[in-house]
N, C-alpha and C. Protein backbone atom coordinates (compact mmCIF):
# COMPACT_ATOMS: atom_id res chain seq x y z
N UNK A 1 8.75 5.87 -42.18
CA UNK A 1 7.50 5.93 -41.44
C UNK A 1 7.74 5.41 -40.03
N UNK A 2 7.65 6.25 -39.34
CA UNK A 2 7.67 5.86 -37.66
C UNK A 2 6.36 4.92 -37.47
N UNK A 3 6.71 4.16 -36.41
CA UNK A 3 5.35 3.61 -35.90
C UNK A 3 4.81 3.20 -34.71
N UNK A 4 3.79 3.22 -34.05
CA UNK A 4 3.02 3.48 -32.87
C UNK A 4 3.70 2.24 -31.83
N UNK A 5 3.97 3.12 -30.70
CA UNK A 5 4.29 1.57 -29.73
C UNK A 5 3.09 1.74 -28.96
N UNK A 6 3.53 0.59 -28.71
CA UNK A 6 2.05 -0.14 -27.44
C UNK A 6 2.77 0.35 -25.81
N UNK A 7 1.94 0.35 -24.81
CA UNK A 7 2.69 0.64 -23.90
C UNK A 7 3.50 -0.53 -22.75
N UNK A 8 4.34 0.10 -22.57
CA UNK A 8 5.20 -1.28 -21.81
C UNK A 8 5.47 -0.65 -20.40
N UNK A 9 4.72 -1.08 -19.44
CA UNK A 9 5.03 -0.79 -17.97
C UNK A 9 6.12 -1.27 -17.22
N UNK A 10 6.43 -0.69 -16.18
CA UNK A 10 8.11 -1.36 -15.87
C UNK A 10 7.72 -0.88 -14.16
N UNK A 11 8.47 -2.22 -13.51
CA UNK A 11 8.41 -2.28 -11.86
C UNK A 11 9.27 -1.08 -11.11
N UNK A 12 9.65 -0.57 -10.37
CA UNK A 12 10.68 0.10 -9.89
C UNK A 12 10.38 1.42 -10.05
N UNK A 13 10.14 2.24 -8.79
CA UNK A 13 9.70 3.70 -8.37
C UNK A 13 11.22 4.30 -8.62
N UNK A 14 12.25 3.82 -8.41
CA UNK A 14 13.50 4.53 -8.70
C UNK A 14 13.49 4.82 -10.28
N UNK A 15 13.80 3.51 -10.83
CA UNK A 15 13.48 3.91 -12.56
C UNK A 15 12.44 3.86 -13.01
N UNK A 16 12.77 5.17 -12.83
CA UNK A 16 11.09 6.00 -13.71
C UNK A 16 11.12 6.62 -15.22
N UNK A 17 11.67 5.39 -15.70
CA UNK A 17 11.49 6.21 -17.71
C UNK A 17 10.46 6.59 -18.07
N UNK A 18 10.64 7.19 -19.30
CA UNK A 18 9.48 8.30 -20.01
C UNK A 18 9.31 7.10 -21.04
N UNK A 19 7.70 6.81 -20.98
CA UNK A 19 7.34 6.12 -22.31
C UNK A 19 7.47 6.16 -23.29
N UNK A 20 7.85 5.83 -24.21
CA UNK A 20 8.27 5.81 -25.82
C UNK A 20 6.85 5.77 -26.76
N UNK A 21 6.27 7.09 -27.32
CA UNK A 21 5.38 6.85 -28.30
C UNK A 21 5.21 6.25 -29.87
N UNK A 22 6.49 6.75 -30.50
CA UNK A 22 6.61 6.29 -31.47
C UNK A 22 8.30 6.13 -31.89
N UNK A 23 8.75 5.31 -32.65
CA UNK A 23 10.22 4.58 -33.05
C UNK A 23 9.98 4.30 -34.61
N UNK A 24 11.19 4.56 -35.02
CA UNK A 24 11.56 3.69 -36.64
C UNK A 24 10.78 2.49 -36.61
N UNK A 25 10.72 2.50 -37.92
CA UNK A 25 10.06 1.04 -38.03
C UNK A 25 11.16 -0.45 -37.82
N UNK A 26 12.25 -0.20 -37.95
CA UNK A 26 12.86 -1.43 -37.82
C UNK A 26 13.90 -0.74 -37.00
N UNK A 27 14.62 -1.55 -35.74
CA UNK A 27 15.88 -1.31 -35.16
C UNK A 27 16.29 -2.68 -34.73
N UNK A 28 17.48 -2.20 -34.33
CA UNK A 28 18.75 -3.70 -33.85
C UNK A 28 19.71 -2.81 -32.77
N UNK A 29 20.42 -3.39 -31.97
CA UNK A 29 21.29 -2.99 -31.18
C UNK A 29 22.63 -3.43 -31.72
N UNK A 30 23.51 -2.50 -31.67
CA UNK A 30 24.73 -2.63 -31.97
C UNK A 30 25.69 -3.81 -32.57
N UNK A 31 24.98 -5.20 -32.10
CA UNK A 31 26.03 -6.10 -31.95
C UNK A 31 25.20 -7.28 -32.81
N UNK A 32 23.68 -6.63 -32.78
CA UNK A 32 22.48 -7.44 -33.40
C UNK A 32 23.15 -8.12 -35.10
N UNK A 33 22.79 -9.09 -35.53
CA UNK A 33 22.79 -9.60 -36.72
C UNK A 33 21.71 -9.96 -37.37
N UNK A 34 20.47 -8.89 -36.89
CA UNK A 34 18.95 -8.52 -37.79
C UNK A 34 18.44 -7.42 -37.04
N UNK A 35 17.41 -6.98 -38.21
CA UNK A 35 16.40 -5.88 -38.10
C UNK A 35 15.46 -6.29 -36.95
N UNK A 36 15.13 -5.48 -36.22
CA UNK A 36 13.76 -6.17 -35.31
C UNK A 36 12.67 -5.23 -35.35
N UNK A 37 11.41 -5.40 -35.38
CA UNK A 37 10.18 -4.69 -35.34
C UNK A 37 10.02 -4.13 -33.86
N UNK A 38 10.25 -2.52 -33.66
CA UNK A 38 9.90 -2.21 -31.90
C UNK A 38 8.11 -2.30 -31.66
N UNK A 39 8.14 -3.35 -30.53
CA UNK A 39 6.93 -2.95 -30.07
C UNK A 39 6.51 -2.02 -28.83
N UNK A 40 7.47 -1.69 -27.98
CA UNK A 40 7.30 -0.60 -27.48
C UNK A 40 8.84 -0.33 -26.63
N UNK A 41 8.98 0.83 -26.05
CA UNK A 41 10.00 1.60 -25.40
C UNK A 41 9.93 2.64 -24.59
N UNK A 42 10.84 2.99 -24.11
CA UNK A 42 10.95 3.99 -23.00
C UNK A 42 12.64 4.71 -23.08
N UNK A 43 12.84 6.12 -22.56
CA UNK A 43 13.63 6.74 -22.90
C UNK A 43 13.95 6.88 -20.82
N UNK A 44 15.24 6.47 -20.54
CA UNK A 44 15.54 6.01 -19.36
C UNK A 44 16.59 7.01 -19.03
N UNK A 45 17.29 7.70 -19.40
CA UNK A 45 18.44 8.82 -19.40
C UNK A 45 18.31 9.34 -20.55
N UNK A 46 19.09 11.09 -20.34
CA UNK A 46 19.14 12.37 -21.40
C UNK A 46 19.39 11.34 -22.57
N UNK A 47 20.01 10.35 -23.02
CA UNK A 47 20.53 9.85 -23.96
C UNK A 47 20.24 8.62 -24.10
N UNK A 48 19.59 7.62 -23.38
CA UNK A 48 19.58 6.53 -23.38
C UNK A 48 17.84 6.04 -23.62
N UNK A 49 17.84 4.89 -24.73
CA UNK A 49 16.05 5.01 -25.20
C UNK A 49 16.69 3.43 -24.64
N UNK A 50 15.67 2.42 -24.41
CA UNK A 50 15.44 1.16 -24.49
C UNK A 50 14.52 0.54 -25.70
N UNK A 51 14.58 -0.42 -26.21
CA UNK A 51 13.49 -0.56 -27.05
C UNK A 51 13.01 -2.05 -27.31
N UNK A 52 11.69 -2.62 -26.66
CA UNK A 52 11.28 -3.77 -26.45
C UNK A 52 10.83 -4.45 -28.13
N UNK A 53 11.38 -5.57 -28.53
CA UNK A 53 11.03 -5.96 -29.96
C UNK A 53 9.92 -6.83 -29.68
N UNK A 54 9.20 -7.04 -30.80
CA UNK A 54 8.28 -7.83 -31.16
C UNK A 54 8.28 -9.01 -30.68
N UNK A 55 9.49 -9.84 -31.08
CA UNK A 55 10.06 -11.51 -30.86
C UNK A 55 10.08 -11.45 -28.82
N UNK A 56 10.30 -10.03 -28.24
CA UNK A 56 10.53 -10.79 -26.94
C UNK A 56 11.91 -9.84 -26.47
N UNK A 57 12.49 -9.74 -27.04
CA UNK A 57 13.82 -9.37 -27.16
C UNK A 57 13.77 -7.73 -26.50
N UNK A 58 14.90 -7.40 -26.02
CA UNK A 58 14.85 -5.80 -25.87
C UNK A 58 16.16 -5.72 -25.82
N UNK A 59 16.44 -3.96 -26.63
CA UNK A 59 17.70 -3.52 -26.20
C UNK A 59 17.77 -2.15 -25.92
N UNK A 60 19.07 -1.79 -25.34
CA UNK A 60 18.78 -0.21 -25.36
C UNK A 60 20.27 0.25 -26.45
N UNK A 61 19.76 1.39 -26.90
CA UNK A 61 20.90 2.06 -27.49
C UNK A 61 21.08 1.82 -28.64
N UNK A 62 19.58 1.66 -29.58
CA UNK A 62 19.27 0.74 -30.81
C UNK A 62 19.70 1.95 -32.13
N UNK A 63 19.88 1.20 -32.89
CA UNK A 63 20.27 1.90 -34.72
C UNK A 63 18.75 2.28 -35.35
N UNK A 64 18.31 2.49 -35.45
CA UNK A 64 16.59 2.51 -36.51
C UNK A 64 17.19 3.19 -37.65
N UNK A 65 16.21 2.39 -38.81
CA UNK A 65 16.10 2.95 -39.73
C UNK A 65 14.76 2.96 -40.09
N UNK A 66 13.89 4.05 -41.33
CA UNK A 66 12.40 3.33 -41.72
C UNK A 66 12.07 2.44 -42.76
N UNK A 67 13.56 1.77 -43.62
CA UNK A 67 13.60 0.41 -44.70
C UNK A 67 14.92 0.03 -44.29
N UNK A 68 15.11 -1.48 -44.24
CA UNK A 68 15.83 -2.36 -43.69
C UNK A 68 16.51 -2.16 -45.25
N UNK A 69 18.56 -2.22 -44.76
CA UNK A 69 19.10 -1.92 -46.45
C UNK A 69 19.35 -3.55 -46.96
N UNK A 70 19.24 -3.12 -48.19
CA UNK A 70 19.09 -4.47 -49.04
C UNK A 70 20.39 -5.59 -48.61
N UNK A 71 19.87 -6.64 -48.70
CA UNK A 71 20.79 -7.76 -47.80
C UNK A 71 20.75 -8.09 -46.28
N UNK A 72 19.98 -7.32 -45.51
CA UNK A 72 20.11 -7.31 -44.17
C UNK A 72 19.05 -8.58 -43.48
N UNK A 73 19.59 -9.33 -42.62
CA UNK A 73 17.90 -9.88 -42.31
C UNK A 73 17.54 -9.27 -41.40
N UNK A 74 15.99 -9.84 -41.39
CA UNK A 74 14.95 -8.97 -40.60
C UNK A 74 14.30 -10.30 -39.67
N UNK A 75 14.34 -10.19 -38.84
CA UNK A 75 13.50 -10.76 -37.35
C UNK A 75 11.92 -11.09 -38.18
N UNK A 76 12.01 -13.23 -38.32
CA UNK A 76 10.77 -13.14 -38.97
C UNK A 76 9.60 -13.39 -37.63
N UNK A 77 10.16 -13.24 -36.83
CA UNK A 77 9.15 -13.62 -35.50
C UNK A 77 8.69 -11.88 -35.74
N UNK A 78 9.54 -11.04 -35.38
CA UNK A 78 9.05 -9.86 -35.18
C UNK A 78 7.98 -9.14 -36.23
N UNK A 79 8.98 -9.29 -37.51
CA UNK A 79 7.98 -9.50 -39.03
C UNK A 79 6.71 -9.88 -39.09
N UNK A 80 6.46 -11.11 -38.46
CA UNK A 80 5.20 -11.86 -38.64
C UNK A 80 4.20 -11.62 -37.42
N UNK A 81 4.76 -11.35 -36.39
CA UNK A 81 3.75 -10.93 -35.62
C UNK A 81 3.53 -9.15 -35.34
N UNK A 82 4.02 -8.26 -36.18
CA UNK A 82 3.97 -7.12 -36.30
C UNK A 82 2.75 -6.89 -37.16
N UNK A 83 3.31 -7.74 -38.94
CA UNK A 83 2.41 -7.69 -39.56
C UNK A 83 1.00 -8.20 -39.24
N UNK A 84 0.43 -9.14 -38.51
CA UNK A 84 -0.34 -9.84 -38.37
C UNK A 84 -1.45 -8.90 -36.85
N UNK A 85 -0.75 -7.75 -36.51
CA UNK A 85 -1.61 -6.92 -35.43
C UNK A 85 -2.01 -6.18 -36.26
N UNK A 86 -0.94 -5.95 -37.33
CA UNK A 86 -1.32 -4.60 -38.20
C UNK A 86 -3.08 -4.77 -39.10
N UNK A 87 -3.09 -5.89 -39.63
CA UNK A 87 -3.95 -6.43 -39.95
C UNK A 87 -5.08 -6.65 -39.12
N UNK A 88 -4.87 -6.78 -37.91
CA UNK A 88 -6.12 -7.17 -37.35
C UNK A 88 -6.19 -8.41 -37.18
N UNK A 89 -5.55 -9.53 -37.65
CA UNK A 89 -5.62 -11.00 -37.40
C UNK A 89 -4.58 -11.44 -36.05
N UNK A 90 -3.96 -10.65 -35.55
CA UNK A 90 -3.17 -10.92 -34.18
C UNK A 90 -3.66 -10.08 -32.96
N UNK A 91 -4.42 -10.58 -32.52
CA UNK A 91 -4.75 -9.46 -30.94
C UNK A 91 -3.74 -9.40 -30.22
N UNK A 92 -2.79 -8.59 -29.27
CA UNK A 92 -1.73 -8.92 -28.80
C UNK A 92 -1.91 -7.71 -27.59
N UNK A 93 -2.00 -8.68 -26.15
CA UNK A 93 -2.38 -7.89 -25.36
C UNK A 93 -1.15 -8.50 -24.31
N UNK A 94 -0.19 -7.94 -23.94
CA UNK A 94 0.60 -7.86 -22.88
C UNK A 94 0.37 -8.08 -21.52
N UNK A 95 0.30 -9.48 -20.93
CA UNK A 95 0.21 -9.14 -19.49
C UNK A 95 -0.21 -7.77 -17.92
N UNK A 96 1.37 -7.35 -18.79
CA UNK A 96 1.43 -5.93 -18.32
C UNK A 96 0.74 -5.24 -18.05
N UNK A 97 -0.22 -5.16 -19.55
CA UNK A 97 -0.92 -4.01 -19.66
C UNK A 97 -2.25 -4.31 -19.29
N UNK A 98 -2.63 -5.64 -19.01
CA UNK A 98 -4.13 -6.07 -18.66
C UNK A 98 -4.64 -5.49 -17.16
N UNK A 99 -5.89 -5.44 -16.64
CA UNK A 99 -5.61 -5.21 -15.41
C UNK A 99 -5.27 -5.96 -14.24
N UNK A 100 -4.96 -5.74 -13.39
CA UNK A 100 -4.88 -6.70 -12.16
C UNK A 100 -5.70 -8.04 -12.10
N UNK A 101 -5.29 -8.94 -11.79
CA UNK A 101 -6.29 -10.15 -11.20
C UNK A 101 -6.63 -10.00 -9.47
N UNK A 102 -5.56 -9.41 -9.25
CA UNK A 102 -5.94 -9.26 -7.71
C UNK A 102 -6.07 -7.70 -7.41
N UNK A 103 -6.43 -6.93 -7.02
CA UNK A 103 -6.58 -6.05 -6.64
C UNK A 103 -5.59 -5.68 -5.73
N UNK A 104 -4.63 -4.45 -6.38
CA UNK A 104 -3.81 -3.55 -5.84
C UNK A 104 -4.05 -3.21 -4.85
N UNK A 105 -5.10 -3.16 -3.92
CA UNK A 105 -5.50 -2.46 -2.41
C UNK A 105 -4.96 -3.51 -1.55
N UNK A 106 -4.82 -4.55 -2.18
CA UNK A 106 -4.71 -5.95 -0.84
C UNK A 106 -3.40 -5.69 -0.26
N UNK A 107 -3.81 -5.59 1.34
CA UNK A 107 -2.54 -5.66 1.98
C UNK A 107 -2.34 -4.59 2.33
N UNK A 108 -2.90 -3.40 1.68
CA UNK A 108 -3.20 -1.76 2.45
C UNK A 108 -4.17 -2.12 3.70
N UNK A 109 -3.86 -0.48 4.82
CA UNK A 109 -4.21 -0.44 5.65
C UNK A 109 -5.71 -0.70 5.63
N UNK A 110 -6.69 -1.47 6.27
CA UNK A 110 -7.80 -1.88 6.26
C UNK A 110 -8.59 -0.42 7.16
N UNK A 111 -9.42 0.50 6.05
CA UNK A 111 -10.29 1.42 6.53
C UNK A 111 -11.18 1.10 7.66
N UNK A 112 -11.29 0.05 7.79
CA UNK A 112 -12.75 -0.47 8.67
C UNK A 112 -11.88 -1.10 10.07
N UNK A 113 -10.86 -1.17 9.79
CA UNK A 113 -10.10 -1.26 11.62
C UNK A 113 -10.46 -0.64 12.44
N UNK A 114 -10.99 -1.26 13.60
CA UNK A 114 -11.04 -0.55 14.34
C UNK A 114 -13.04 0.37 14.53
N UNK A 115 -13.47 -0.16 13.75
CA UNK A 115 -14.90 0.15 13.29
C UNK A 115 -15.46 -1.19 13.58
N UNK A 116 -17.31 -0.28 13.92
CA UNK A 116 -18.23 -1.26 14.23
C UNK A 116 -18.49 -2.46 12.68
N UNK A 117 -18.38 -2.34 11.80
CA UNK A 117 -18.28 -2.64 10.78
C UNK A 117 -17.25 -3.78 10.33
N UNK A 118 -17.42 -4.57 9.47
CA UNK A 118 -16.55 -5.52 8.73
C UNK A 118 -16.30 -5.23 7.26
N UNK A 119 -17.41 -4.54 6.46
CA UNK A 119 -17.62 -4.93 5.07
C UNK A 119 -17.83 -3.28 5.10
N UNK A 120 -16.82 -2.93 3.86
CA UNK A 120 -16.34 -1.66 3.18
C UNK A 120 -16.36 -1.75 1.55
N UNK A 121 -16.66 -0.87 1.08
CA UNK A 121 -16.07 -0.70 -0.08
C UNK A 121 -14.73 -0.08 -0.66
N UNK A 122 -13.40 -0.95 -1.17
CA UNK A 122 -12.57 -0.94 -1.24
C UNK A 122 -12.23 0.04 -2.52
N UNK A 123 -11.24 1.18 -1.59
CA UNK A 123 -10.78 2.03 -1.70
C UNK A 123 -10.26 2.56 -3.77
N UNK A 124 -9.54 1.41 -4.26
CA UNK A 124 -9.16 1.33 -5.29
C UNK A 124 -10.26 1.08 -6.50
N UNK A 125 -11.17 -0.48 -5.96
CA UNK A 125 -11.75 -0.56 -7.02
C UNK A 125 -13.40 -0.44 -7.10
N UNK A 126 -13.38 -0.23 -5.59
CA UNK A 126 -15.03 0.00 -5.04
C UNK A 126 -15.81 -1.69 -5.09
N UNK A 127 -15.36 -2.77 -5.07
CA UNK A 127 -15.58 -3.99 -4.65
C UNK A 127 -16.21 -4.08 -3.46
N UNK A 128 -16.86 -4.41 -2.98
CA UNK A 128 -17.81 -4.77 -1.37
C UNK A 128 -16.54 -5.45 -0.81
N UNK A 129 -16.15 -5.20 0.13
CA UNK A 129 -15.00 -6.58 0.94
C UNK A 129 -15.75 -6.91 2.12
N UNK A 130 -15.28 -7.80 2.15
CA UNK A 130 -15.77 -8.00 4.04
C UNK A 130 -14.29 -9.30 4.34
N UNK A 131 -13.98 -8.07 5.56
CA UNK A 131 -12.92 -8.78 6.19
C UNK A 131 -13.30 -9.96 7.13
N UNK A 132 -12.26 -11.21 7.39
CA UNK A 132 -12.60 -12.21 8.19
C UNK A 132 -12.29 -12.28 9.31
N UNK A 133 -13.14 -13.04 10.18
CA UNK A 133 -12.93 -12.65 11.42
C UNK A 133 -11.72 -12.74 12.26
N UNK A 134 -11.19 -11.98 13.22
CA UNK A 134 -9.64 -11.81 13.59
C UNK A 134 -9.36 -12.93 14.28
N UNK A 135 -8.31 -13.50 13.53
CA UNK A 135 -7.70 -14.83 14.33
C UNK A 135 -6.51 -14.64 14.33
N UNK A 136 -5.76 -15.95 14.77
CA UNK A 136 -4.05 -16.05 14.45
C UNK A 136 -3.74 -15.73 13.46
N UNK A 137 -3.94 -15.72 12.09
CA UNK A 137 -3.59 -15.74 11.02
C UNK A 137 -4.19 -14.16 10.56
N UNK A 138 -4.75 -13.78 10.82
CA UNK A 138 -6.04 -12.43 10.10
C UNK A 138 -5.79 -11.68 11.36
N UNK A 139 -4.97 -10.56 11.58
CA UNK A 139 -5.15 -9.33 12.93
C UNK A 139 -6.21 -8.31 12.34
N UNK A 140 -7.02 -7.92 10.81
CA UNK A 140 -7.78 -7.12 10.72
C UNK A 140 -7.16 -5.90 10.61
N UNK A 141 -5.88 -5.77 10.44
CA UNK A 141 -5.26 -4.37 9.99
C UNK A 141 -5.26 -4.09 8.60
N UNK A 142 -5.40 -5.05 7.89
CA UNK A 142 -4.70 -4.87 6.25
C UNK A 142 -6.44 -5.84 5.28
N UNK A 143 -6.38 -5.17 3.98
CA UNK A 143 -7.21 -5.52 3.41
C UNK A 143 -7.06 -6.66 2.29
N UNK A 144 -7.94 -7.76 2.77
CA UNK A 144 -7.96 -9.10 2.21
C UNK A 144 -7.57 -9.09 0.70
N UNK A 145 -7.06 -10.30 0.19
CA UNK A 145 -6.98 -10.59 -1.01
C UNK A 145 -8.47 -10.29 -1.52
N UNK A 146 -8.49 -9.63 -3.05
CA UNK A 146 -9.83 -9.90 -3.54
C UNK A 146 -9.83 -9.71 -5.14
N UNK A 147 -10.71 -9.80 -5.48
CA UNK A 147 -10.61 -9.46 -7.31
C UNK A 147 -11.08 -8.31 -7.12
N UNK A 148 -10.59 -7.80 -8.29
CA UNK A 148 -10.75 -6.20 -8.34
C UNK A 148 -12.33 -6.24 -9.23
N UNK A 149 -12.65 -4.66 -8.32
CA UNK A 149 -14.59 -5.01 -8.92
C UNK A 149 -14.18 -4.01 -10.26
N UNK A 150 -15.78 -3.86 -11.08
CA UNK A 150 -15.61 -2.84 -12.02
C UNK A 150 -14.93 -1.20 -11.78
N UNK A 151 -14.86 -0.70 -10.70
CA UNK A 151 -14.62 0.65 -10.48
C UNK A 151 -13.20 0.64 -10.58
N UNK A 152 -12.24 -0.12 -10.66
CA UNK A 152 -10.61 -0.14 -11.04
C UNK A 152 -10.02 0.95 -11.32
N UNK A 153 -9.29 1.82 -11.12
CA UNK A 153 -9.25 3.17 -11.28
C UNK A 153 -8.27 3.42 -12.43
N UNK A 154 -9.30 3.70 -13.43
CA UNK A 154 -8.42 3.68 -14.89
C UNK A 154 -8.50 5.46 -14.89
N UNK A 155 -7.36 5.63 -15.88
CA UNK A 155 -6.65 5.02 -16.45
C UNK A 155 -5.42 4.43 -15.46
N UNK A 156 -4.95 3.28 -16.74
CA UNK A 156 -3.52 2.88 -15.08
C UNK A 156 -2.25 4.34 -15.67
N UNK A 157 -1.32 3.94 -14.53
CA UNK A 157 -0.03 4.70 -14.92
C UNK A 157 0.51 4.64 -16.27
N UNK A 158 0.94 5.91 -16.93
CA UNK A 158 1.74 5.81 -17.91
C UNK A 158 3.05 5.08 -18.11
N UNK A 159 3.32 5.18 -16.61
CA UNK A 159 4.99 4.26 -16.83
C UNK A 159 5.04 2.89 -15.80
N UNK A 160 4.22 2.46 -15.07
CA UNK A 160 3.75 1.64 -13.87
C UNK A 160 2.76 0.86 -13.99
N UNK A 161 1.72 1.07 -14.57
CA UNK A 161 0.34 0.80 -14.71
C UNK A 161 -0.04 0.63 -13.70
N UNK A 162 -0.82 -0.59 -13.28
CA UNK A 162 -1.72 -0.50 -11.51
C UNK A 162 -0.28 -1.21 -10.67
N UNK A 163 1.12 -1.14 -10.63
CA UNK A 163 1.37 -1.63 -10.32
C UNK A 163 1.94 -1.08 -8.53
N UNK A 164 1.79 0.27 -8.68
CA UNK A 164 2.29 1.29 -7.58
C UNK A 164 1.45 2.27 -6.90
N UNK A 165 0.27 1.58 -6.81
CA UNK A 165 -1.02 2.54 -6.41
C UNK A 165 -1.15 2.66 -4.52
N UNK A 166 -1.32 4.02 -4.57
CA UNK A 166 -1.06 4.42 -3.22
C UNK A 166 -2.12 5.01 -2.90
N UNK A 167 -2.60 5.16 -1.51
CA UNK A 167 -3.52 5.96 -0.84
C UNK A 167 -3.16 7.26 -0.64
N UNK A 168 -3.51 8.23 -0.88
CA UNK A 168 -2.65 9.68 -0.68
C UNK A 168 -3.86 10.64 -0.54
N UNK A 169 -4.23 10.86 0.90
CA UNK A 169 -4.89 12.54 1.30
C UNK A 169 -6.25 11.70 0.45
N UNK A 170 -6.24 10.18 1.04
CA UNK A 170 -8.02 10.06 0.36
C UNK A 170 -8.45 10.00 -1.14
N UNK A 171 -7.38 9.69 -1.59
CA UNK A 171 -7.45 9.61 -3.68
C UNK A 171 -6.15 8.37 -3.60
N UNK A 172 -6.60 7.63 -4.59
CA UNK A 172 -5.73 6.78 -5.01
C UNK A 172 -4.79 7.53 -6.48
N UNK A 173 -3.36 7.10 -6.01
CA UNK A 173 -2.17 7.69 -6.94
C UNK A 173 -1.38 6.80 -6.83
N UNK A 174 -0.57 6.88 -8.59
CA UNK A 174 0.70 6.16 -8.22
C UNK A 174 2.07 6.75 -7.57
N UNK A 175 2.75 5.76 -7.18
CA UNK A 175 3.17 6.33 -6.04
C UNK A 175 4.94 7.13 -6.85
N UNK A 176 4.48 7.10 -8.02
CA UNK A 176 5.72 7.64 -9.07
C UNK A 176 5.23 9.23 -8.84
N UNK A 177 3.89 9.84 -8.53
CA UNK A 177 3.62 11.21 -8.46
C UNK A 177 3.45 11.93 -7.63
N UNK A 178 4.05 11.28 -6.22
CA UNK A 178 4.06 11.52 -5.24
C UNK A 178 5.79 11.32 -4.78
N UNK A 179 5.89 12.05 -3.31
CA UNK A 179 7.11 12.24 -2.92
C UNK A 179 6.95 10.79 -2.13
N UNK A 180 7.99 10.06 -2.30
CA UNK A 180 7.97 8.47 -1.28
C UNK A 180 8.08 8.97 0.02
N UNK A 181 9.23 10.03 0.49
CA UNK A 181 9.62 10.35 1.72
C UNK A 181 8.03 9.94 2.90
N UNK A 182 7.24 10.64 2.07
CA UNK A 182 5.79 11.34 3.30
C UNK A 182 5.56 9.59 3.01
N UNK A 183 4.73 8.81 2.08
CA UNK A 183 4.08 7.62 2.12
C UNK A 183 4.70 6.33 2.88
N UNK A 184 6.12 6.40 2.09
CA UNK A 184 6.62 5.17 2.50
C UNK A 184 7.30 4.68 4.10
């Protein structure tokens, strides 16, 4: 029985792996001396899968099987907190995958430069901003730190999450679906 991974986002516009939906129920890497429970993965080259375990752990280039053979040990961190989502008694929400605390727009070009105006609604999450007034520290080109409001533009990336969000032709994109040459 294969089983469902959770999704695992990863930094870096160069490596751009394909998310991993589903894996064996138990794998180990080559050199491993136990079974580990995958909680999620990504397939990074024609041949090459990565696969993030339960306990913390990741490897790439893993063995799976769907029953661990008799005598083998099995990862009781991975074991116990596998079983325990499965159930419903472990919520297990990944950093990663939560949304921003700060809002991805900060530090993009500030729409309202250069305008009679101070206070915009920001581009990404539709938050009210209002920029501060231009001093030494604040030139008014770039948009303030802020918390991201309800409008957050879900869904995030399949392989990035909010972590690569770009302005492009007036729509927010990550910047994995776009050519870097023109943006960057």
């Amino acid at each position: 029985m294969t089983v469902q991974l959770l999704p695992c986002y990863v930094r870096g516009i160069t490596f751009a792996p394909e998310p991993l939906d589903t894996a064996p129920s138990y794998v180990r890497s080559r050199d491993a001396n136990r079974w580990h429970r995958p909680r999620s993965g990504w397939r990074f080259a024609k041949d090459r899968v990565a696969i993030r375990y339960w306990c913390g752990a990741d490897a790439s280039d893993c063995l799976g099987v769907e029953e661990t053979p008799v005598g083998d040990d099995v990862c009781g961190t991975c074991e116990g907190r596998f079983q325990a989502q499965q159930d419903g008694t472990l919520v297990f929400t990944p950093r990663s995958s939560l949304p921003p605390r700060i809002c991805p727009a900060t530090g993009v070009q500030n729409p309202a430069w250069m305008r009679p105006t101070r206070s915009f609604p920001c581009l990404v999450c539709g938050e009210d901003v209002t920029a501060p007034p231009i001093s030494r520290y604040y030139s008014g080109r770039h948009i303030i730190r802020h918390k991201p409001g309800p409008g957050l533009i879900p869904p995030p990336c399949r392989v990035h999450g909010w972590f690569y969000l770009r302005l492009v032709d007036g729509r927010i994109v990550c910047a994995c679906t776009i050519d870097l040459g023109e943006v960057a």
